[in-house]
Protein backbone atom coordinates (compact mmCIF):
# COMPACT_ATOMS: atom_id res chain seq x y z
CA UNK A 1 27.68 19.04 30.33
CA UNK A 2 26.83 21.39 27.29
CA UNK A 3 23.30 22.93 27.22
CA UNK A 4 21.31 20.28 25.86
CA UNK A 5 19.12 22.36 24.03
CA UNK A 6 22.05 24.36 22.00
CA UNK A 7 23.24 20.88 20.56
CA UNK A 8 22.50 20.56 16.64
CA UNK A 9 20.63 17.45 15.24
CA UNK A 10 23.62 15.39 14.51
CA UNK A 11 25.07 16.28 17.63
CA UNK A 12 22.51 15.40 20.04
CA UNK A 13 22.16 11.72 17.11
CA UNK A 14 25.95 11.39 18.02
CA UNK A 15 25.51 11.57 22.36
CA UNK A 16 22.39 9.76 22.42
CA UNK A 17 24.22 6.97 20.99
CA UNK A 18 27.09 6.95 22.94
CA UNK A 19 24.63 7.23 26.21
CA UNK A 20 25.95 10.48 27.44
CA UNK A 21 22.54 11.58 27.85
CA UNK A 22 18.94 9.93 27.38
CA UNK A 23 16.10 11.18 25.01
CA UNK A 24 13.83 12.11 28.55
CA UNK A 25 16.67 14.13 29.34
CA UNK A 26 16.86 16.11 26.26
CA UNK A 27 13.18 16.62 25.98
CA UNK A 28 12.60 17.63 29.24
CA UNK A 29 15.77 20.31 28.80
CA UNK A 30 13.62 21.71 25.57
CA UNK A 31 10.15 21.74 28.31
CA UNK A 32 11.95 23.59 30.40
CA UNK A 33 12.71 25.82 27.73
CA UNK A 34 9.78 26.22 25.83
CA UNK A 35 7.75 27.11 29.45
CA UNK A 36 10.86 29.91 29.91
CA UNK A 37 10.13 31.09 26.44
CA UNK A 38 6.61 31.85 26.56
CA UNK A 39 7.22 35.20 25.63
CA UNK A 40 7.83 34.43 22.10
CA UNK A 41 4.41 33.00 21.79
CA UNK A 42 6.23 30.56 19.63
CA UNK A 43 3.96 27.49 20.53
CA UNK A 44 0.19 27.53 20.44
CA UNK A 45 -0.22 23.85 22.11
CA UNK A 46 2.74 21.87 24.36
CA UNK A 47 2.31 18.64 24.67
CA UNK A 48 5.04 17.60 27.54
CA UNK A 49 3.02 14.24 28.10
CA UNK A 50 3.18 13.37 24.70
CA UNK A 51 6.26 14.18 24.50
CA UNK A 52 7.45 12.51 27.80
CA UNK A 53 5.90 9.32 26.46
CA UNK A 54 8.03 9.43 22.96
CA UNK A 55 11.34 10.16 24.58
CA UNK A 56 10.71 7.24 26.90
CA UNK A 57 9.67 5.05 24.08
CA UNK A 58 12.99 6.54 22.29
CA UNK A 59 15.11 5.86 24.95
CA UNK A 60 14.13 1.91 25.08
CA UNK A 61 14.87 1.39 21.19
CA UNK A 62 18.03 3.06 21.98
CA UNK A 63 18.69 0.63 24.23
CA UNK A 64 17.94 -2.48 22.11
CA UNK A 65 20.05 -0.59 19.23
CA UNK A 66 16.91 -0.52 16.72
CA UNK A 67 16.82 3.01 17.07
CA UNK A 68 15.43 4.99 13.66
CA UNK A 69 17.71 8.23 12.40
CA UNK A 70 15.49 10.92 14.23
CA UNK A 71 15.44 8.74 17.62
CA UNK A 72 14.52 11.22 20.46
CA UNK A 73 15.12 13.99 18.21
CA UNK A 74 12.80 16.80 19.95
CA UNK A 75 11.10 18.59 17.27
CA UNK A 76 8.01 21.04 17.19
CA UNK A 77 5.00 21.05 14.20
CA UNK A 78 3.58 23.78 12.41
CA UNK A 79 -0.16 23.86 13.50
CA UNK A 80 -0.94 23.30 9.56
CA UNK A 81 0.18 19.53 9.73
CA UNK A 82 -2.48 17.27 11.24
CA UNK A 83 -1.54 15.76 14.56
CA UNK A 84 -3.67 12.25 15.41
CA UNK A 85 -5.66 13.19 18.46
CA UNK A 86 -4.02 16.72 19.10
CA UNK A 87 -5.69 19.95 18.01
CA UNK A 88 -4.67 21.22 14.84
CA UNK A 89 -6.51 24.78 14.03
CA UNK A 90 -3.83 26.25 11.38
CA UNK A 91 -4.41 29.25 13.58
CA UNK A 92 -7.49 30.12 12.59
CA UNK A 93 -10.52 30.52 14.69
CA UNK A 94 -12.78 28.82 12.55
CA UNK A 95 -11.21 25.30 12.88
CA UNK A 96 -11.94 25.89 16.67
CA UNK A 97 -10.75 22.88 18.27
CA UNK A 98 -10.47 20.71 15.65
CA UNK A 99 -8.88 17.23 17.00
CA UNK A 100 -8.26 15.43 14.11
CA UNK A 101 -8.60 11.46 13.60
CA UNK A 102 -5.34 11.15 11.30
CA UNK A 103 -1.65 11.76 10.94
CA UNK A 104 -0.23 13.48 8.13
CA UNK A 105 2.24 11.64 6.39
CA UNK A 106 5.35 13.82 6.88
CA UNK A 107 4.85 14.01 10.82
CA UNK A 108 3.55 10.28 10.80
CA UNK A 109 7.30 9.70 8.92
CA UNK A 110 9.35 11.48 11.34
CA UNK A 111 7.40 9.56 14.03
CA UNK A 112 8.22 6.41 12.45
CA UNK A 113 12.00 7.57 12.47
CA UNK A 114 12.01 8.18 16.15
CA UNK A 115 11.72 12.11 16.51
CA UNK A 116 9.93 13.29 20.00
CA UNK A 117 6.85 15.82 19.64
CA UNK A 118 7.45 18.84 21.56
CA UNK A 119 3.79 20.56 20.32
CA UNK A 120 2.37 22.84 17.72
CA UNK A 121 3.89 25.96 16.60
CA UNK A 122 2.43 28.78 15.75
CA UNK A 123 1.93 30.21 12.25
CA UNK A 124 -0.09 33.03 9.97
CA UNK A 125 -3.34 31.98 9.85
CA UNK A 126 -3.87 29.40 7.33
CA UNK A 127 -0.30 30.44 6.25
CA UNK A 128 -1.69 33.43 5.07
CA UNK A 129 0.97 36.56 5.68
CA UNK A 130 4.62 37.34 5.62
CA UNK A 131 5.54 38.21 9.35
CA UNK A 132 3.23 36.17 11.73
CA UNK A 133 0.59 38.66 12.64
CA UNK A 134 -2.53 37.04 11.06
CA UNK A 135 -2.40 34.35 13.72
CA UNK A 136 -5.76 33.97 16.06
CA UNK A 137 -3.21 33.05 18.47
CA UNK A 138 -1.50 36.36 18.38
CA UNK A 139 1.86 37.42 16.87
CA UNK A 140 5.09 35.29 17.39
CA UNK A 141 8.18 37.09 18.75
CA UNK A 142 11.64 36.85 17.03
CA UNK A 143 13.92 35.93 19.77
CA UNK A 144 16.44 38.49 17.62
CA UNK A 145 16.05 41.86 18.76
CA UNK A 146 18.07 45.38 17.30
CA UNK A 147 21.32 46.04 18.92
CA UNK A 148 20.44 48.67 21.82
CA UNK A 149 16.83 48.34 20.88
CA UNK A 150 14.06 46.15 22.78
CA UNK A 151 11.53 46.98 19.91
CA UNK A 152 9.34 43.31 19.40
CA UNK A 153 10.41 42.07 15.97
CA UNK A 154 8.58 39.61 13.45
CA UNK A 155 9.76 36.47 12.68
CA UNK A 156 8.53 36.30 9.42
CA UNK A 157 6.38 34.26 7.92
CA UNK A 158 3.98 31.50 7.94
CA UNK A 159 6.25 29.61 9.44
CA UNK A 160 6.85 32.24 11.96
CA UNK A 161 6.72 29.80 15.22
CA UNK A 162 8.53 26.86 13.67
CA UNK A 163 11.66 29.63 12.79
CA UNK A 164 11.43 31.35 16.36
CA UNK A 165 11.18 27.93 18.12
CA UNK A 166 14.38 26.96 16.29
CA UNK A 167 16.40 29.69 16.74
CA UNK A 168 15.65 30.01 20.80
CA UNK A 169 16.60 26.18 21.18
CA UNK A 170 13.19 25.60 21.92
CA UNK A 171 13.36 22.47 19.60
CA UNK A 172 15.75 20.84 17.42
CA UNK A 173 14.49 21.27 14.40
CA UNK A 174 10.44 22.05 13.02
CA UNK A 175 8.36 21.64 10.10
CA UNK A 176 7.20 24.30 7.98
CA UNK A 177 5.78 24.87 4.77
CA UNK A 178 6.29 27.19 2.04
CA UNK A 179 3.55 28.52 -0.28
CA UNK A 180 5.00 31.84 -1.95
CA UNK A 181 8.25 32.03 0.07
CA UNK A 182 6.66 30.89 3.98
CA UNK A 183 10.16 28.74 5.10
CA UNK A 184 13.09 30.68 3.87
CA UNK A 185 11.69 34.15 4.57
CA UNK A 186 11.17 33.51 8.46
CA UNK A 187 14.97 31.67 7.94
CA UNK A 188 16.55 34.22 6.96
CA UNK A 189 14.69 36.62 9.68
CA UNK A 190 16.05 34.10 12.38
CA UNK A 191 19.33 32.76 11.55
CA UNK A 192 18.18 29.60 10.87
CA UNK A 193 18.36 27.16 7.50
CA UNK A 194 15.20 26.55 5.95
CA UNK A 195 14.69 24.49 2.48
CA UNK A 196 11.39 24.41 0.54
CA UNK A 197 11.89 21.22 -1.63
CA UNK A 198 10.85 20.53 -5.35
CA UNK A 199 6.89 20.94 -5.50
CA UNK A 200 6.31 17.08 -4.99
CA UNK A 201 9.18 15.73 -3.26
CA UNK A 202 6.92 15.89 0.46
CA UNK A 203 3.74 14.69 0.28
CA UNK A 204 0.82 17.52 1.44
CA UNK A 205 -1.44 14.80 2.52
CA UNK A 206 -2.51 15.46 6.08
CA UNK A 207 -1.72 19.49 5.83
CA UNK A 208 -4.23 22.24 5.74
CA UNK A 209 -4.21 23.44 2.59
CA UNK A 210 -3.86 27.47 1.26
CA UNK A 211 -2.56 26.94 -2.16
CA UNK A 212 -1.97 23.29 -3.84
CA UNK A 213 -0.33 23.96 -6.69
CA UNK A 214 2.01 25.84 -4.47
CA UNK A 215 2.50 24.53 -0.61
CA UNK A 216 5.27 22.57 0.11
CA UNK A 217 6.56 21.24 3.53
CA UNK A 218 10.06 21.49 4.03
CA UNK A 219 11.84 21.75 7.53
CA UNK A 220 13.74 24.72 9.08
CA UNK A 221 17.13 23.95 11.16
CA UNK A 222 20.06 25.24 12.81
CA UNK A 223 22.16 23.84 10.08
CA UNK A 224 22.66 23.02 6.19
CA UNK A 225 23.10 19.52 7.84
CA UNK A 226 20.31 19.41 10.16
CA UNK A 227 18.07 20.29 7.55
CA UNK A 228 18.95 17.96 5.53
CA UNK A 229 18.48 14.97 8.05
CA UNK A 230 15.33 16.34 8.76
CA UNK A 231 14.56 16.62 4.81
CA UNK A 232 15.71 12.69 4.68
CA UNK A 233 12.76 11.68 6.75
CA UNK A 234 10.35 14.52 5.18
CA UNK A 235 10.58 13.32 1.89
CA UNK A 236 9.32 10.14 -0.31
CA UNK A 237 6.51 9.27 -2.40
CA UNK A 238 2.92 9.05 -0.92
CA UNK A 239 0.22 7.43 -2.88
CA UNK A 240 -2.13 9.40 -0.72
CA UNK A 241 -0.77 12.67 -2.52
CA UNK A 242 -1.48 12.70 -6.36
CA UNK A 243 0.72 15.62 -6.89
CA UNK A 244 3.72 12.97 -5.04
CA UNK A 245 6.60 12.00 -6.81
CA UNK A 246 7.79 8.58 -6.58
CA UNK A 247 11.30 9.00 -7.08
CA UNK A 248 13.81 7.63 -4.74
CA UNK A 249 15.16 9.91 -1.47
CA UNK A 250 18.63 10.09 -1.41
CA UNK A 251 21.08 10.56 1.43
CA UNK A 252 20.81 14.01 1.91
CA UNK A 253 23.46 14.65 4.63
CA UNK A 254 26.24 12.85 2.36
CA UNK A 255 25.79 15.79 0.19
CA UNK A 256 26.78 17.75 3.33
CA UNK A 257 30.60 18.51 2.50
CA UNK A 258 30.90 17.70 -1.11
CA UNK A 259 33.41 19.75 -3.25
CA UNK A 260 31.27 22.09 -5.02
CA UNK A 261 34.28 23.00 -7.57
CA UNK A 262 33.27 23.59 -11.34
CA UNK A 263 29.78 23.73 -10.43
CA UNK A 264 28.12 26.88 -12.71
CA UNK A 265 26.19 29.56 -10.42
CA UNK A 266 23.82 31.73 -11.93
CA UNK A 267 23.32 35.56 -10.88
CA UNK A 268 20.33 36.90 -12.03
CA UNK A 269 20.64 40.09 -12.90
CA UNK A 270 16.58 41.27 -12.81
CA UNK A 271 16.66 40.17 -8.73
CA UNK A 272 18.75 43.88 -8.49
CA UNK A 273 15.88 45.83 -7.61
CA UNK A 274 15.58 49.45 -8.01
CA UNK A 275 16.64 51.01 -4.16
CA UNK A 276 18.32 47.46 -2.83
CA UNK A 277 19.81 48.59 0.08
CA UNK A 278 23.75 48.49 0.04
CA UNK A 279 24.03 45.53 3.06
CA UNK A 280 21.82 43.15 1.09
CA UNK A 281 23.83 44.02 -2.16
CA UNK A 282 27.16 43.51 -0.11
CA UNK A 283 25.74 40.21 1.43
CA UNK A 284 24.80 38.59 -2.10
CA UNK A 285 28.33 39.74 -3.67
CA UNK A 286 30.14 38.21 -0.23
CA UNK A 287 27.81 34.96 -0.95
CA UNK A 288 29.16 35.14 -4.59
CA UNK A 289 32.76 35.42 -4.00
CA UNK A 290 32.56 32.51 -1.02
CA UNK A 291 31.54 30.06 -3.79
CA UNK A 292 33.88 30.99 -5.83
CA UNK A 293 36.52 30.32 -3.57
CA UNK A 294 35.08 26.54 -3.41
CA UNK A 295 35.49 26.07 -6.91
CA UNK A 296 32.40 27.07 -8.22
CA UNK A 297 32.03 29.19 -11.36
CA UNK A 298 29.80 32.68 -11.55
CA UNK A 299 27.47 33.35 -14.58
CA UNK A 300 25.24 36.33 -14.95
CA UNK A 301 21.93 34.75 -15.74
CA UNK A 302 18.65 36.24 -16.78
CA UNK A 303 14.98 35.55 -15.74
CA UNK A 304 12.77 37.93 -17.78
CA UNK A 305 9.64 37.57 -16.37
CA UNK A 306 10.64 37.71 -12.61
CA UNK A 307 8.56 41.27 -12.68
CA UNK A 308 5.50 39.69 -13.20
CA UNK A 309 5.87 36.62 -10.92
CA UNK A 310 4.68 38.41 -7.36
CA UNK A 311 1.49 39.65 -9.20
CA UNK A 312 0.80 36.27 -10.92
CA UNK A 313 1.47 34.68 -7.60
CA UNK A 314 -1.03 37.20 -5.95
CA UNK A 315 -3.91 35.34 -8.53
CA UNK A 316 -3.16 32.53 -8.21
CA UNK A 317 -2.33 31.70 -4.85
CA UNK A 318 -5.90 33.41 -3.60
CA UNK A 319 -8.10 32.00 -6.74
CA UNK A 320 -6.49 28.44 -4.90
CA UNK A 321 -7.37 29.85 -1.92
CA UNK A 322 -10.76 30.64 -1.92
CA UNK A 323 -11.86 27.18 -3.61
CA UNK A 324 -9.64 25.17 -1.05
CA UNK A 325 -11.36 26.91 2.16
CA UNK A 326 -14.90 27.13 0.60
CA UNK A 327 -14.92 23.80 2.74
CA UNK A 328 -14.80 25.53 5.98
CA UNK A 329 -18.85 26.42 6.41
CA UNK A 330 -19.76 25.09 10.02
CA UNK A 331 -21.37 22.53 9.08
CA UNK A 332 -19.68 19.32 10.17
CA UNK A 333 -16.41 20.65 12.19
CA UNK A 334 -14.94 23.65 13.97
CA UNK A 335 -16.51 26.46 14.52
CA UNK A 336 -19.92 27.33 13.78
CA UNK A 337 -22.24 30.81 14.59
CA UNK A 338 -26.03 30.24 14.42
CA UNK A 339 -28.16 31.91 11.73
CA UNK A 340 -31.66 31.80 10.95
CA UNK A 341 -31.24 30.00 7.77
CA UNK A 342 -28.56 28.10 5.90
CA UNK A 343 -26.74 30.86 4.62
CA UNK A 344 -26.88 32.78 7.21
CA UNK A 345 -25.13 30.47 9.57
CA UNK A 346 -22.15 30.42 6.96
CA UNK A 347 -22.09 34.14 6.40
CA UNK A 348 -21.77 34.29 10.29
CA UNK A 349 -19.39 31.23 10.99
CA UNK A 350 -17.26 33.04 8.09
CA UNK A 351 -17.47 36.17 9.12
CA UNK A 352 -16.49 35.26 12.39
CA UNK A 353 -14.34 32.55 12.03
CA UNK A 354 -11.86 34.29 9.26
CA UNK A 355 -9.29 36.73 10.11
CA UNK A 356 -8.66 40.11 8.36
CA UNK A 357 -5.90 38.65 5.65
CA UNK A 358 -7.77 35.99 4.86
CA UNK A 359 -11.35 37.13 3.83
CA UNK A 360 -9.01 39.60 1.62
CA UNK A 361 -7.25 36.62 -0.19
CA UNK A 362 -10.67 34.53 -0.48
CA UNK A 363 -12.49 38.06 -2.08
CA UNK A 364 -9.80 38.33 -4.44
CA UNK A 365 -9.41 34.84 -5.14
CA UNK A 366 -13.40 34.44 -5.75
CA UNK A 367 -13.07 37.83 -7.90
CA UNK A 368 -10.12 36.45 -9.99
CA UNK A 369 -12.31 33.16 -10.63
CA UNK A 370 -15.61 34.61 -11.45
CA UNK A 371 -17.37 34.76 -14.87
CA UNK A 372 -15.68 37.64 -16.80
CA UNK A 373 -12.58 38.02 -15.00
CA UNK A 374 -11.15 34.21 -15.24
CA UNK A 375 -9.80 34.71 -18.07
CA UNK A 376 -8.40 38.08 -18.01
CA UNK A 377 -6.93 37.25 -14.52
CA UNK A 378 -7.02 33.64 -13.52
CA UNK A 379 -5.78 32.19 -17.20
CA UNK A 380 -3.30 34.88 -18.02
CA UNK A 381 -1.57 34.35 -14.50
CA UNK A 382 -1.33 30.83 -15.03
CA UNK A 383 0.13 31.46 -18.62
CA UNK A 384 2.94 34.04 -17.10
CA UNK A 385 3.67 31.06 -14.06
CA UNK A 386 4.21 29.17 -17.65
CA UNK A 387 7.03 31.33 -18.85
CA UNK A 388 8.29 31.86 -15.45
CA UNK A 389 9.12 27.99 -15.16
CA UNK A 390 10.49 28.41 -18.66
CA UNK A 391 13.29 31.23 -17.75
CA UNK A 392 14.63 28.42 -15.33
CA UNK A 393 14.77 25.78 -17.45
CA UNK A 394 16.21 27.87 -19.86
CA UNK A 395 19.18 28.57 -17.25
CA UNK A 396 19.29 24.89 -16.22
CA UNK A 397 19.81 24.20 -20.14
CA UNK A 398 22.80 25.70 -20.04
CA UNK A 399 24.21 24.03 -17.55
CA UNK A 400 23.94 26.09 -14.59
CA UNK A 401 23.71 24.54 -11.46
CA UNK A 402 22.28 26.35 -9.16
CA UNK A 403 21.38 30.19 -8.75
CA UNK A 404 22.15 32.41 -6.07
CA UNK A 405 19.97 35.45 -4.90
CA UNK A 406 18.95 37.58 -1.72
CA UNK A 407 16.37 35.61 0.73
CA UNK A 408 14.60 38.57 1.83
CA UNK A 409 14.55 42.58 0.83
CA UNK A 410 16.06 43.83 4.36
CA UNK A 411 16.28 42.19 7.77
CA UNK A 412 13.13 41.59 10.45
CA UNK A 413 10.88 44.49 11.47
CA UNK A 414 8.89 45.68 14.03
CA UNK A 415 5.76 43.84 14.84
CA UNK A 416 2.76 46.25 13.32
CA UNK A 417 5.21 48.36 11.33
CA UNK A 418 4.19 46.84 7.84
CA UNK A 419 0.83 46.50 5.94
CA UNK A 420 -1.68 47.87 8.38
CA UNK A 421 -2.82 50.53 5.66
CA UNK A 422 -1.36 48.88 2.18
CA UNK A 423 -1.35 45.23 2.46
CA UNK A 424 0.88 45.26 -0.70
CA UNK A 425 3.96 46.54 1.34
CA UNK A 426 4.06 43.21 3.32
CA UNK A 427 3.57 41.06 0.00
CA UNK A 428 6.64 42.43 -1.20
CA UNK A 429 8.50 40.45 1.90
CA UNK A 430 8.29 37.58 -0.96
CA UNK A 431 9.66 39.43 -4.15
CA UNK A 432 13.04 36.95 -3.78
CA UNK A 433 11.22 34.00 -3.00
CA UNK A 434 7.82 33.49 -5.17
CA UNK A 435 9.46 32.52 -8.06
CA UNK A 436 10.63 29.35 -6.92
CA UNK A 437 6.99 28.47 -6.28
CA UNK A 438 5.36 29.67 -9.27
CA UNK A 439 7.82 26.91 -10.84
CA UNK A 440 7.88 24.02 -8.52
CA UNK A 441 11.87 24.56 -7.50
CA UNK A 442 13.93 23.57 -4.51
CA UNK A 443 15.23 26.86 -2.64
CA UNK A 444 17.31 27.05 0.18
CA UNK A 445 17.89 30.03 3.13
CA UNK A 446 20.68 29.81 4.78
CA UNK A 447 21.91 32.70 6.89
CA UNK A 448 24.86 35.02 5.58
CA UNK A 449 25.43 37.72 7.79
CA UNK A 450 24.22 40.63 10.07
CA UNK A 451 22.59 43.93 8.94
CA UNK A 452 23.53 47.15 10.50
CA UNK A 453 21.48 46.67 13.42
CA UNK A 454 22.98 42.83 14.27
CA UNK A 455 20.09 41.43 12.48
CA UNK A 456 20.39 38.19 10.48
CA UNK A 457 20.32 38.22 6.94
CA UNK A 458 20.02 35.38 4.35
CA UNK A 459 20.98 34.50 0.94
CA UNK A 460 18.95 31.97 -1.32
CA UNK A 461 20.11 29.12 -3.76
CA UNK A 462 17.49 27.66 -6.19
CA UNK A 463 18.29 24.39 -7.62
CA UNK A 464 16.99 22.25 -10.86
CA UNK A 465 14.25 19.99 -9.85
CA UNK A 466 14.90 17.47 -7.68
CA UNK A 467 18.08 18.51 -6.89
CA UNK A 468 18.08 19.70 -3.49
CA UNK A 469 21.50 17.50 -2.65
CA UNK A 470 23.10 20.16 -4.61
CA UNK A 471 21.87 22.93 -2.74
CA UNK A 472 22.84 21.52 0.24
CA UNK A 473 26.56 21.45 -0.46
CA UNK A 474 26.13 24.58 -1.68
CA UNK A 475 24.26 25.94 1.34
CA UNK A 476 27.11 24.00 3.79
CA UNK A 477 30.25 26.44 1.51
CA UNK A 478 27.93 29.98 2.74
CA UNK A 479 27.45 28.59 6.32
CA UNK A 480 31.12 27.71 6.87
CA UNK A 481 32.18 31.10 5.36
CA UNK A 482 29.57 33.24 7.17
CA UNK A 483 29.89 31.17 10.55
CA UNK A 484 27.05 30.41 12.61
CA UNK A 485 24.59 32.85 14.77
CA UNK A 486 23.01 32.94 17.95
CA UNK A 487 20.25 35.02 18.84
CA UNK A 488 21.29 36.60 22.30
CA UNK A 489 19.16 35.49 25.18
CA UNK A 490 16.69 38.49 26.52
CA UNK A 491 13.54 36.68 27.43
């Protein structure tokens, strides 16, 4: 029998129903996995009796035939969704060992659909960084390393355990979210496909917030079609969510396949930075010319304001930040440090309870909002996010269908080789992908090729609203023209 845990999504759907193996079976191959795998630090919380107890559950509806489409489906969380009586800390020491008393509504879907909780994965604290470090939990591991080289590479991030747990088949699929770039930067760093959807499409109700006019959960994969079975189950209106569409979910997966022919594909030409190194400039022209082969038709677009969009998105994104964990004082959960008055109990709990990355975001997020500078900061980043969202639509007006760019500026690094003395040089991980935030966009990662050093690397498509179907057959043309990867097995 094949290796349970290197089966995709809809391969494992397809033997599960035929009975060649049970759900217990394929969870307890990913257990065995994850406890091999501890290395990559990937998981902050297995639960193998939880999990136990859903694949046994899964395998009885099986049985009866009333099985959902994710039944005993192993998949792991990000530690920023909140899991009904299992700790959920987003990684931070100041949530402690916060147990909380409701589901969020994207896990509490894909529980409804069958899928089997392997744990929590790990993530930058409060989603807060680009490669994984900011975690209280320590760093995650990539499981890809350099040809010749055992240096420790990032994953990427936030979603820096949810990418690493995918790509060392130590689940089948994970949730992630995305607040400046936080899914398809750690996909492209691993090999793996992750899609942020339209800002709306998944509800955020039930997820620790960083930025809400930003965040958006989305899932990361093996494949263009495992995402989007994953994203089937993800998405849908929640009246819990005010920022929630209620449009209907389509069938993702049927757009899995479809001829892409006569479909317009934007280039833009401000995403050709100054000092782009040659592989990433090969790997966007190879993405380029594979589309065209399926029919689809290259434009050279332009998006003016793309400079400004990583320093709007560094305003906005911490002026967000700072009001949404203002809640986090010790008073009524997680951690608190004792002070001899009121305010000294919060400047301690904070103090103590905040990592490095994020006391800088809340400072310059308080700074950005306070009286004098709201205006010249807050207000004018808000008004460039405004024409940002415009140069799209602009595109999408004349009838381009999707656009086409790098994922990432260069392939994974070394853990602690970026942003110890200039924090700026890790922001710039996101220069490719903060632009679909700032204006609400679908954008998909879907790995492309190697890097000198047999490193993934990934390209991006950004769709019109609501459109992610489209970026899915678009995504399924690069990943059956670049093949997929495996990261080889060291640990």
């Amino acid at each position: 029998m094949t290796d349970l845990t290197s089966l995709t999504i809809a391969e494992a759907r397809e033997g599960l129903a035929s009975k060649s193996f049970t759900a217990c079976e394929l969870t307890d191959a990913h257990l065995a996995a994850i406890e091999a795998a501890r290395v990559l630090n990937a998981y902050v919380l297995e639960t193998p009796d939880r999990a136990r107890e859903m694949a046994k559950a899964a395998d009885e509806k099986i049985a009866k035939g009333d099985g959902g489409p994710l039944v005993g489906i192993p998949l792991g969380i990000k530690d920023l969704f909140a899991t009904r009586d299992i700790r959920t800390t987003a990684c931070s020491k100041i949530l402690g060992n916060f147990i909380p008393p409701y589901e969020s509504t994207v896990t509490s879907q894909l529980w409804r659909d069958g899928a089997v909780l392997l744990g929590k994965l790990n993530n930058d604290e409060f989603a807060m960084g680009s490669s994984n470090e900011t975690s209280c939990f320590g760093p995650v591991t990539n499981p890809w390393r350099r040809e010749g080289s055992n240096t420790t590479l990032v994953p990427g991030g936030s979603s820096g355990g949810s990418a690493s747990a995918v790509a060392a088949l130590l689940c089948m699929g994970a949730t992630a979210t995305d607040t400046g770039g936080s899914i398809r930067q750690p996909a492209a760093f691993t090999a793996t496909v992750g899609i942020k959807p339209t800002y709306g499409r998944c509800s955020r109700w039930g997820i620790v917030a960083f930025a809400s006019s930003l965040d958006q959960a989305g899932p990361i994969a093996r494949t263009t079609r495992d995402a989007a079975i994953l994203m089937r189950s993800m998405a849908g209106h929640d009246p819990k969510d005010t920022t929630s569409v209620d449009i209907a979910v389509p069938d993702y997966e049927a757009a899995i396949g479809k001829s892409v022919k006569g479909m317009k594909i934007g280039i833009p030409r401000e995403y050709r930075l100054d000092g782009m190194p040659a592989e990433i400039e090969k790997l966007w022209s190879d993405g380029a010319q594979w589309l065209k082969a399926a029919g689809a038709e290259l434009v050279e677009v332009s998006l003016p304001h793309t400079k400004y969009a990583l320093p709007a998105y560094y305003i906005v994104a911490p002026a967000e930040a700072s009001s949404n964990l203002a809640r986090y004082d010790g008073v009524r959960y997680g951690l608190r440090e004792p002070g001899k008055s009121i305010i000294e109990m919060y400047e301690n709990t904070r103090a103590d309870g905040f990592g490095d990355e994020v006391r800088r975001r809340v400072l310059i997020g308080t700074y950005v909002l306070s009286a004098g500078y709201y205006d010249a900061y807050y207000l004018r980043a808000q008004k460039v996010r405004t024409l940002i969202k415009k140069d799209f639509e602009d595109c999408f007006a004349k009838g381009v269908h999707a656009i086409l760019t790098p994922a990432t500026p260069s392939a994974a690094f070394g853990i602690g080789e970026k942003g110890g003395a200039d924090p700026v040089e890790m922001y710039l991980n996101d220069i490719f992908t903060v632009t679909v935030n700032m204006a609400g966009l679908p954008g998909i990662a879907v790995p492309a090729g190697k890097d000198a050093q047999g490193l993934p690397l990934g390209l991006q498509l950004i769709g019109r609203p609501f459109d992610e179907e489209t970026l899915f057959s678009l995504g399924e043309v690069i990943e059956q023209a670049a093949g997929r990867f495996t990261a080889p097995k060291w640990w």
